[in-house]
Protein backbone atom coordinates (compact mmCIF):
# COMPACT_ATOMS: atom_id res chain seq x y z
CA UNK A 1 0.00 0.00 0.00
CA UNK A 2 1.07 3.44 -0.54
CA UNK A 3 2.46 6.14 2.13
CA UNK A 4 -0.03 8.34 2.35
CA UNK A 5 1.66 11.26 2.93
CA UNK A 6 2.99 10.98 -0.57
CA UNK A 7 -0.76 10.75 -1.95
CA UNK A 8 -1.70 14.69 -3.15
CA UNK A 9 -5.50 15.34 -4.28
CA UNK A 10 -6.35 18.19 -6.85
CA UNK A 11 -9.77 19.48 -6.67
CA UNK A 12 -11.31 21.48 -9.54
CA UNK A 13 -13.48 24.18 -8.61
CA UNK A 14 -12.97 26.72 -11.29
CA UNK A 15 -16.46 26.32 -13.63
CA UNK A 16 -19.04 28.23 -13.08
CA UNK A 17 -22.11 25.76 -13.58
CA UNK A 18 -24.18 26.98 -16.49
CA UNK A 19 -26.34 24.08 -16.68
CA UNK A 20 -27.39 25.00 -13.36
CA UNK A 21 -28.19 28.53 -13.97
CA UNK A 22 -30.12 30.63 -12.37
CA UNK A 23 -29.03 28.63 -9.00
CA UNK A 24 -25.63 28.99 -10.15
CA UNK A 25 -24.27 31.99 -10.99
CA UNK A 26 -20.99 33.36 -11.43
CA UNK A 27 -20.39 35.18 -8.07
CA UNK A 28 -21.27 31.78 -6.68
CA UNK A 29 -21.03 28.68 -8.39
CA UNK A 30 -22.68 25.31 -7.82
CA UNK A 31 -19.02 24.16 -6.29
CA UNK A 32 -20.04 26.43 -3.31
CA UNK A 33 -23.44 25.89 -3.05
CA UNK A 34 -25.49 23.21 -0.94
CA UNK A 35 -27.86 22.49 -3.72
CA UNK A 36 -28.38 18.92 -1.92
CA UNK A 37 -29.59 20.39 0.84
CA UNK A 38 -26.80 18.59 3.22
CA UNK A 39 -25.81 21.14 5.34
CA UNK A 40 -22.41 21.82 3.10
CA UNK A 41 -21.32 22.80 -0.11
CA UNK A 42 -20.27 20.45 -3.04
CA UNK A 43 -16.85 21.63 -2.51
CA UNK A 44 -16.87 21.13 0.91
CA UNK A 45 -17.81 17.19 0.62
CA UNK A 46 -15.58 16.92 -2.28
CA UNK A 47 -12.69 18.34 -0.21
CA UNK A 48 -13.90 15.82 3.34
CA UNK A 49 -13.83 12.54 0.99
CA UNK A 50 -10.06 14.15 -0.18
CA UNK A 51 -8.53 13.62 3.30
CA UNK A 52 -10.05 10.07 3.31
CA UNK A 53 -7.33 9.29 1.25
CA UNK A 54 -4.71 11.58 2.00
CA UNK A 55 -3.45 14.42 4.47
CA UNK A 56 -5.59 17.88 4.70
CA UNK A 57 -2.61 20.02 3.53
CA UNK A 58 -1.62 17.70 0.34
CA UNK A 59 -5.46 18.78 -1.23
CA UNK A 60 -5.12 21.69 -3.48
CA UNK A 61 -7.85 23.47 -4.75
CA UNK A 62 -7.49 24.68 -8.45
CA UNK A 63 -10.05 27.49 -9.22
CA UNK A 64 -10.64 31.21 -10.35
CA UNK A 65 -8.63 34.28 -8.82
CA UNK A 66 -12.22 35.81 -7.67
CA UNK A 67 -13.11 32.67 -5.84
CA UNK A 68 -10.09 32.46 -3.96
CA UNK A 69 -11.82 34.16 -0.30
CA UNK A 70 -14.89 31.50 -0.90
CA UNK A 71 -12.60 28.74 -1.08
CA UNK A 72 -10.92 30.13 2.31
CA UNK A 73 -14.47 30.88 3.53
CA UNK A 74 -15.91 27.07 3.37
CA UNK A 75 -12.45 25.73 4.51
CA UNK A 76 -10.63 27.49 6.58
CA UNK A 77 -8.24 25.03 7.26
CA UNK A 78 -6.60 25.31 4.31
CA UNK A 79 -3.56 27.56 3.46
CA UNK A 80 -3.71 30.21 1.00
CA UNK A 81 -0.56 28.18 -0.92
CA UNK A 82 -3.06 25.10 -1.49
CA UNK A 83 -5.31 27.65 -3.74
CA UNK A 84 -3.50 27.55 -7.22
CA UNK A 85 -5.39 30.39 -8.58
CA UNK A 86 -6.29 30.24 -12.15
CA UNK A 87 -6.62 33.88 -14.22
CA UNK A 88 -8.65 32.83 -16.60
CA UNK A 89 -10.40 29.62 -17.71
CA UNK A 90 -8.46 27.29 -19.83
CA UNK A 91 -9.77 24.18 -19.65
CA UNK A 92 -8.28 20.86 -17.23
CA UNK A 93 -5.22 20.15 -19.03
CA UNK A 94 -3.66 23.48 -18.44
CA UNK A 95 -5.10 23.08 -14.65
CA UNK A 96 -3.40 19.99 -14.23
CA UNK A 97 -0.43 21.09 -15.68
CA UNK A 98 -0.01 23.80 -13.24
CA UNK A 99 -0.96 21.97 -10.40
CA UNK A 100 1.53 19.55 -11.26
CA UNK A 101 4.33 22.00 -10.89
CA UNK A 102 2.68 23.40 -7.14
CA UNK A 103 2.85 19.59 -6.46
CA UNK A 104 6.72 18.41 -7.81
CA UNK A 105 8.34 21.72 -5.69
CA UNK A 106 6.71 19.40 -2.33
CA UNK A 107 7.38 15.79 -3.42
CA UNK A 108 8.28 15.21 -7.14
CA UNK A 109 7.31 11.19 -6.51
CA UNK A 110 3.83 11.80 -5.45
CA UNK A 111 0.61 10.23 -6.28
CA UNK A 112 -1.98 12.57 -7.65
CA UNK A 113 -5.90 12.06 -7.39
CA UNK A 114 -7.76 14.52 -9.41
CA UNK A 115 -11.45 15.46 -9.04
CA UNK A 116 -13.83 17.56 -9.88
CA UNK A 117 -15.10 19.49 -7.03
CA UNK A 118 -19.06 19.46 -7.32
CA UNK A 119 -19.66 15.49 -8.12
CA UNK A 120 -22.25 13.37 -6.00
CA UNK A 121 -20.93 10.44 -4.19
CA UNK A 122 -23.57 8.28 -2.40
CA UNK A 123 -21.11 5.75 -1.34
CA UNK A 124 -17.78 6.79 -0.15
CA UNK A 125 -16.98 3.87 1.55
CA UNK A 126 -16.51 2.37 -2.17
CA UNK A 127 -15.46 5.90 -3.65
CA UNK A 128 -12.24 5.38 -1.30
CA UNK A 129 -11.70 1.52 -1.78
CA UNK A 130 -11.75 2.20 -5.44
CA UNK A 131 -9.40 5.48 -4.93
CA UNK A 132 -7.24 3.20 -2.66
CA UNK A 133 -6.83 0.43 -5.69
CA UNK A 134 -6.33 3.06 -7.98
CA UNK A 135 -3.30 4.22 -5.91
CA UNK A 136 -1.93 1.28 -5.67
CA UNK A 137 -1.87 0.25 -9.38
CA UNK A 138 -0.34 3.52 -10.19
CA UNK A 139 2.43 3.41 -7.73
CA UNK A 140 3.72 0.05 -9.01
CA UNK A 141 2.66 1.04 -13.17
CA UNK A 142 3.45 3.81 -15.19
CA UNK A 143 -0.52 4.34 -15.66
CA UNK A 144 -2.91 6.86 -16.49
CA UNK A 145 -5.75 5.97 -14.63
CA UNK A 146 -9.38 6.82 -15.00
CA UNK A 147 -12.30 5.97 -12.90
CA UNK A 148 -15.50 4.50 -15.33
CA UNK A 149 -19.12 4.02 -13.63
CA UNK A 150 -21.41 1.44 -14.57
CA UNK A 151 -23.89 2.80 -16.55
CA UNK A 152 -27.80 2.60 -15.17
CA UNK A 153 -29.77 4.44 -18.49
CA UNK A 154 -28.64 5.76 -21.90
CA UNK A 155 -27.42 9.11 -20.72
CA UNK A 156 -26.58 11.87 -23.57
CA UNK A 157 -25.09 13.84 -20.77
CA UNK A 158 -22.07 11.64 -20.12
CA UNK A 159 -18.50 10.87 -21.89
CA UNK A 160 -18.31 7.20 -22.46
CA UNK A 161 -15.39 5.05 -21.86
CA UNK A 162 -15.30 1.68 -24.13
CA UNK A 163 -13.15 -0.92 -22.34
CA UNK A 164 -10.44 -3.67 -23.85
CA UNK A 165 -9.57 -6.31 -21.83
CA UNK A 166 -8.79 -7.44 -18.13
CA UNK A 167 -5.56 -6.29 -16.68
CA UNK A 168 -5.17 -8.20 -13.93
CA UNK A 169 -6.54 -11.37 -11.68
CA UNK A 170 -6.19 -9.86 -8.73
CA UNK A 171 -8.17 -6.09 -9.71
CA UNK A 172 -11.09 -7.55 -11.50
CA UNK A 173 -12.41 -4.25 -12.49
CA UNK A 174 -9.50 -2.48 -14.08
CA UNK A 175 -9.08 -2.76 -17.64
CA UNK A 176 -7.25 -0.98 -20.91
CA UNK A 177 -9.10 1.80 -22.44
CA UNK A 178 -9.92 1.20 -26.09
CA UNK A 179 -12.54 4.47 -26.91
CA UNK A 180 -13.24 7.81 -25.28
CA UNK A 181 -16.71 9.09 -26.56
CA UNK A 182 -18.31 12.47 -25.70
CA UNK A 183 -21.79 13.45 -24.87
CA UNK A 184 -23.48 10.41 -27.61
CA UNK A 185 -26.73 10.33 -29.35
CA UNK A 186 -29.71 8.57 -27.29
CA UNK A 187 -29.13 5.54 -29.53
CA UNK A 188 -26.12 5.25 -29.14
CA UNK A 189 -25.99 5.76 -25.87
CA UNK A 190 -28.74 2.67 -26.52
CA UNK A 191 -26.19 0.61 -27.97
CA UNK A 192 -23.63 1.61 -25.72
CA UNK A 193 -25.64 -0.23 -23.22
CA UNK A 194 -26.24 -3.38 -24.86
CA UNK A 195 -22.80 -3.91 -25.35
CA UNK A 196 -21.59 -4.12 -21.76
CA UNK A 197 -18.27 -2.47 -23.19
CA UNK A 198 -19.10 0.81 -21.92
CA UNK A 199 -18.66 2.97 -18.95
CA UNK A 200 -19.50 6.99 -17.86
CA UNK A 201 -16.34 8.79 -17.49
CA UNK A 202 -16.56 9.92 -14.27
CA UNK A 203 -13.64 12.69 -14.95
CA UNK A 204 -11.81 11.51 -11.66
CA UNK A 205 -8.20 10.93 -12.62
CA UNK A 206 -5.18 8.71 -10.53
CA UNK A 207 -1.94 8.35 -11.71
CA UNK A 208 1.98 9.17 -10.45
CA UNK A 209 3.21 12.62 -10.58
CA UNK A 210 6.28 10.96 -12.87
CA UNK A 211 3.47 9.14 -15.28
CA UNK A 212 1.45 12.25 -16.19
CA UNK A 213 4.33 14.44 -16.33
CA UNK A 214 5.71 12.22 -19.38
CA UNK A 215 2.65 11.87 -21.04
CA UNK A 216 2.33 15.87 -20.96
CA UNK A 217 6.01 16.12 -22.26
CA UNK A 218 4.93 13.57 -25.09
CA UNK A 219 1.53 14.84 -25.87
CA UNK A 220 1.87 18.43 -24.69
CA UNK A 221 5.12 19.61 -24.73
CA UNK A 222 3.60 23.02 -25.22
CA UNK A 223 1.40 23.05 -22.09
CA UNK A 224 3.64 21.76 -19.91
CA UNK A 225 6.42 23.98 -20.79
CA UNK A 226 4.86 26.74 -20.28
CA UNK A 227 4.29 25.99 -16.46
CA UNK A 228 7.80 23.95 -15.80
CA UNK A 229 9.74 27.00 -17.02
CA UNK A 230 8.19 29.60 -14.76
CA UNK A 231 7.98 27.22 -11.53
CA UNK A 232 10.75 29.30 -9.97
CA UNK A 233 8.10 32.14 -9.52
CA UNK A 234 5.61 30.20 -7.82
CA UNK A 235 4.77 30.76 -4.23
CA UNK A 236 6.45 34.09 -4.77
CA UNK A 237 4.91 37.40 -5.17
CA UNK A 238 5.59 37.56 -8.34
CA UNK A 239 3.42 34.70 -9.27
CA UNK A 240 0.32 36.13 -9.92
CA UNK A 241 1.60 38.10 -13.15
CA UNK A 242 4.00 35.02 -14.10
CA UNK A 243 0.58 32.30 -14.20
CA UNK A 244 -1.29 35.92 -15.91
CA UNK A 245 1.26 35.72 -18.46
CA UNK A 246 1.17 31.95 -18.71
CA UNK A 247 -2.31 31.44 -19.50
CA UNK A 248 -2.94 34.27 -21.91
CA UNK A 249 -0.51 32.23 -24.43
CA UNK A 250 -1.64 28.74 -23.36
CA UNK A 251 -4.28 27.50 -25.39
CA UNK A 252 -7.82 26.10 -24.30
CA UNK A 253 -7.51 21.91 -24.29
CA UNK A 254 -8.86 19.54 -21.78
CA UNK A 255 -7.06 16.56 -20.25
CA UNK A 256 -9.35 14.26 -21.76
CA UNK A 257 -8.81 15.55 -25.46
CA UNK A 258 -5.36 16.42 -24.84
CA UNK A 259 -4.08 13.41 -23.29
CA UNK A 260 -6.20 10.69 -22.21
CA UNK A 261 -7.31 9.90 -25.72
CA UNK A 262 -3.87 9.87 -27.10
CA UNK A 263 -2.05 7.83 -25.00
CA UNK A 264 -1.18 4.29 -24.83
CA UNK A 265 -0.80 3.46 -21.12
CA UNK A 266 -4.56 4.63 -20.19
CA UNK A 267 -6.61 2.14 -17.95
CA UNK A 268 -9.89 2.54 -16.11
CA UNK A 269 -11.19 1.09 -12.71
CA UNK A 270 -14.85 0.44 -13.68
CA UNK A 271 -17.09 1.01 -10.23
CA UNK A 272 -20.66 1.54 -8.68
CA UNK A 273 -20.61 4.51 -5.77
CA UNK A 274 -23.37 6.28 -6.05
CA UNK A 275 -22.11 8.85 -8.49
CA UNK A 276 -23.35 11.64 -10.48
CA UNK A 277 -21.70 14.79 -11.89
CA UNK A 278 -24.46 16.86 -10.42
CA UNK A 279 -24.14 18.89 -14.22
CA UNK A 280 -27.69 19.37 -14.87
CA UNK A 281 -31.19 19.94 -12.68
CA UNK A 282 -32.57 16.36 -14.27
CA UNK A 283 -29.48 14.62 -12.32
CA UNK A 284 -30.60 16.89 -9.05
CA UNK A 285 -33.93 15.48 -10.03
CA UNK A 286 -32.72 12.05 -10.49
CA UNK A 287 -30.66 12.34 -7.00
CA UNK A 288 -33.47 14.01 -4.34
CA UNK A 289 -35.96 12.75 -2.47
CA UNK A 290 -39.29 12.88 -4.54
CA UNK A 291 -43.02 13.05 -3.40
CA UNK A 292 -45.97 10.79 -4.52
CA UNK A 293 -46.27 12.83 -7.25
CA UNK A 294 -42.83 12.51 -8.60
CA UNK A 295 -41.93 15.58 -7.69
CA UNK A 296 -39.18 16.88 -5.88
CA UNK A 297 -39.53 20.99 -4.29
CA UNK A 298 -37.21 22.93 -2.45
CA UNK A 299 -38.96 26.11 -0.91
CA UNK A 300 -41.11 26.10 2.09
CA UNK A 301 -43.41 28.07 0.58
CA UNK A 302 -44.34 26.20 -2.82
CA UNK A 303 -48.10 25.30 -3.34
CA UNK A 304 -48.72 22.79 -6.40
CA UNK A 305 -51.56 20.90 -7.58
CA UNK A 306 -51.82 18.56 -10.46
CA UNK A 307 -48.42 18.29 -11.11
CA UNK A 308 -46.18 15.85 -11.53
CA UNK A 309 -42.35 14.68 -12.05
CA UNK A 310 -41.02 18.24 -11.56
CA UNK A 311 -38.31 20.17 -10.06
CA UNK A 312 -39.36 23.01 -8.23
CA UNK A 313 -36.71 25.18 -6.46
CA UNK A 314 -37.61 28.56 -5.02
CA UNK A 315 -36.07 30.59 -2.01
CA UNK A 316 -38.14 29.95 1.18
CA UNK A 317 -39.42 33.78 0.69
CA UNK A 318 -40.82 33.15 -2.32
CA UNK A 319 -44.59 32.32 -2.83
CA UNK A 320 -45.21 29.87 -5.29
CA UNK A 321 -48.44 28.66 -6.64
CA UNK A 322 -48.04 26.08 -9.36
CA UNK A 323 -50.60 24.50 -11.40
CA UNK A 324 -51.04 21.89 -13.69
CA UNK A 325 -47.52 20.42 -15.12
CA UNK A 326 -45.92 17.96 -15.71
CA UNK A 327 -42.21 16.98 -16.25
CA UNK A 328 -40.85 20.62 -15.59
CA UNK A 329 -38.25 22.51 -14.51
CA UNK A 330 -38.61 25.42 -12.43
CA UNK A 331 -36.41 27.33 -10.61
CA UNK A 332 -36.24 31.20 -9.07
CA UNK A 333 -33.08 32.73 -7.55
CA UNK A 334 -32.91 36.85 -7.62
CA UNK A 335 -35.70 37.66 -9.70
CA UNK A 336 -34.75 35.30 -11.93
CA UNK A 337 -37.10 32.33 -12.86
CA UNK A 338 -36.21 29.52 -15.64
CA UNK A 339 -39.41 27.32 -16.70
CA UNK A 340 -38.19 24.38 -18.77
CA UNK A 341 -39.32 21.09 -19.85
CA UNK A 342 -37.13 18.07 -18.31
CA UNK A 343 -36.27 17.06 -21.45
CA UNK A 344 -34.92 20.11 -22.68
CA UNK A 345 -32.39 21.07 -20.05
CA UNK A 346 -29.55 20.61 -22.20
CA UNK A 347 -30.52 23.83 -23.46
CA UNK A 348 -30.71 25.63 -20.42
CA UNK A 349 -26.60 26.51 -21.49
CA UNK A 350 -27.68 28.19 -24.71
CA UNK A 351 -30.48 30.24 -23.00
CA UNK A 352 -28.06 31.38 -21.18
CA UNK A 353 -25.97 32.40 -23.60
CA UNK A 354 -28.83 34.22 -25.53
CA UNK A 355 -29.70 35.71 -22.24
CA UNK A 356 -25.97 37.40 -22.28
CA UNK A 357 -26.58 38.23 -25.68
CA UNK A 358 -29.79 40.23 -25.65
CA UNK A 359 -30.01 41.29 -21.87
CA UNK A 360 -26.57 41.36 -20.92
CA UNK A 361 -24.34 39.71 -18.05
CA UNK A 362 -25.95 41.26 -15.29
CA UNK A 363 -27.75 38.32 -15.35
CA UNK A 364 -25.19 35.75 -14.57
């Protein structure tokens, strides 16, 4: 088993949660909201399963320079060196790239965990056995390791992960990656089912500090470059301007894109915790209590009659008489209110958008 005090966990918190507007907005994120209704924020849980699996000062938070005081605000344990402050959004591979370079000036033979800060996890007690495996294959492999979930419907949401063959006896869940597939059609997410080949990408990474650092200086030389060269600066005060300058030239490229679907050395440890990436309100819906109606409301003022299979989530202020619908979507947070059919909240993102477009950003 690994030490753990060599284990390092790198939370993303730097999005901004579209698909969750007008609950999420951009002074306040999902990350840093309790949109389950548990008494803490998704970043908060994210960042209590993290010391699970290793100590509370090797977790560093990765997210945006204005969110820096909410990050110290929800946990203050922290120090303001494990906040690697991002200047502007560039995607996870430049993310991880940085945070690589925080992480090699501690302990250049760590293991690194990355997650994404505002996932669901019903069952941690699997979340960290599965973590714990992980670890282990990575310390004795040079592997890029991804965790897949067993799929339960055809979700359109989800990346896919399409699986090779058994690794090894003992770990009878791991396996080679053969595909990476983004966000199918309903059939094929259909077929993707049938086959038993598939998995969700659950976008929760494990792998050595040494193993990702070669696949970035093999796949993106460019990337990592730009962070290795200015790692002098970091921690300093003139860091701030250095990672400014740094992300202006790097481009925009996820992990997944980048890396993961490039490489050769890419496995996945297929699991069932409870999880779900929280990225829309029909997986809140899917993941709340419901009442004999099928629906599930947050707001203790909400009246509703003859309806059915909804979401309805008002502030407790807010009178809300609701007649009459069925499979809905409807949400209120500072004079906003968003009334959308269930099966059109992959939309909700290009409302948005038009909502920038034609009324400005005072809105988000």
């Amino acid at each position: 088993m690994q030490e753990k005090n060599n284990v390092y966990c790198v939370i993303m918190a730097g999005g901004v949660g579209s698909r969750f507007w007008p609950l999420s907005r951009q002074a306040m994120p999902k990350q840093f909201l309790d949109i389950l209704g548990t008494g803490s924020s998704l970043l908060q849980q994210t960042f209590s399963r993290a010391t699970n699996f290793c100590p509370p000062e090797n977790v560093y938070i990765v997210t945006g320079t204005q969110y820096k005081d909410l990050v110290l605000a929800q946990i203050p344990s922290i120090s303001s060196e494990q906040i690697i402050l991002e200047p502007m959004r560039r995607n996870t591979a430049p993310c991880i790239a940085f945070a690589n370079e925080k992480i090699r000036k501690r302990n250049p033979n760590a293991l690194v965990v990355v997650a994404p800060s505002d996932h669901l996890i019903l069952d941690q007690a699997s979340f960290i056995r599965t973590i714990e495996t992980s670890l282990s294959f990575a310390q004795a492999h040079e592997a890029l390791i991804t965790i897949g979930i067993k799929p339960s419907r055809p979700e359109t949401g989800y990346g896919y992960i399409q699986v090779k063959k058994q690794v090894e006896k003992n770990i009878p869940n791991l396996f080679k990656v053969k595909t990476f597939t983004e966000k199918p059609s309903l059939e094929m997410a259909e077929l993707f089912l049938e086959t038993g080949e598939f998995y969700w990408n659950s976008g929760v990474f494990v792998w050595s500090l040494s193993a990702i650092s070669s696949a970035f200086t093999k796949y993106l030389p460019e990337v990592s470059n730009l962070f290795s060269e200015s790692s002098k600066h970091y921690n300093t005060q003139n860091e701030a301007q250095i990672v400014y300058d740094i992300y202006s030239e790097c481009k925009n490229i996820s992990i997944d894109y980048g890396i993961m679907e490039k490489a050769d050395n890419v496995y996945v440890i297929c699991s069932e915790f409870g999880w779900s990436d929280l990225g829309t309100w029909g997986s809140l819906y899917l993941n709340s209590a419901k009442d004999a109606h099928g629906n599930t409301v947050s707001g203790s003022n909400v009246m509703h009659y003859d309806v059915s299979n909804s979401l309805i989530n008002f502030p407790n202020d807010k009178l809300v008489v609701v007649q009459g619908l069925s499979d809905y979507i409807l949400v209120e947070r500072d004079n906003i209110l968003l009334i959308c059919k269930k099966e059109n909240e992959q939309e909700i993102k290009q409302y948005l958008n038009n909502v920038i477009i034609e009324k400005g950003d005072r809105f988000i």
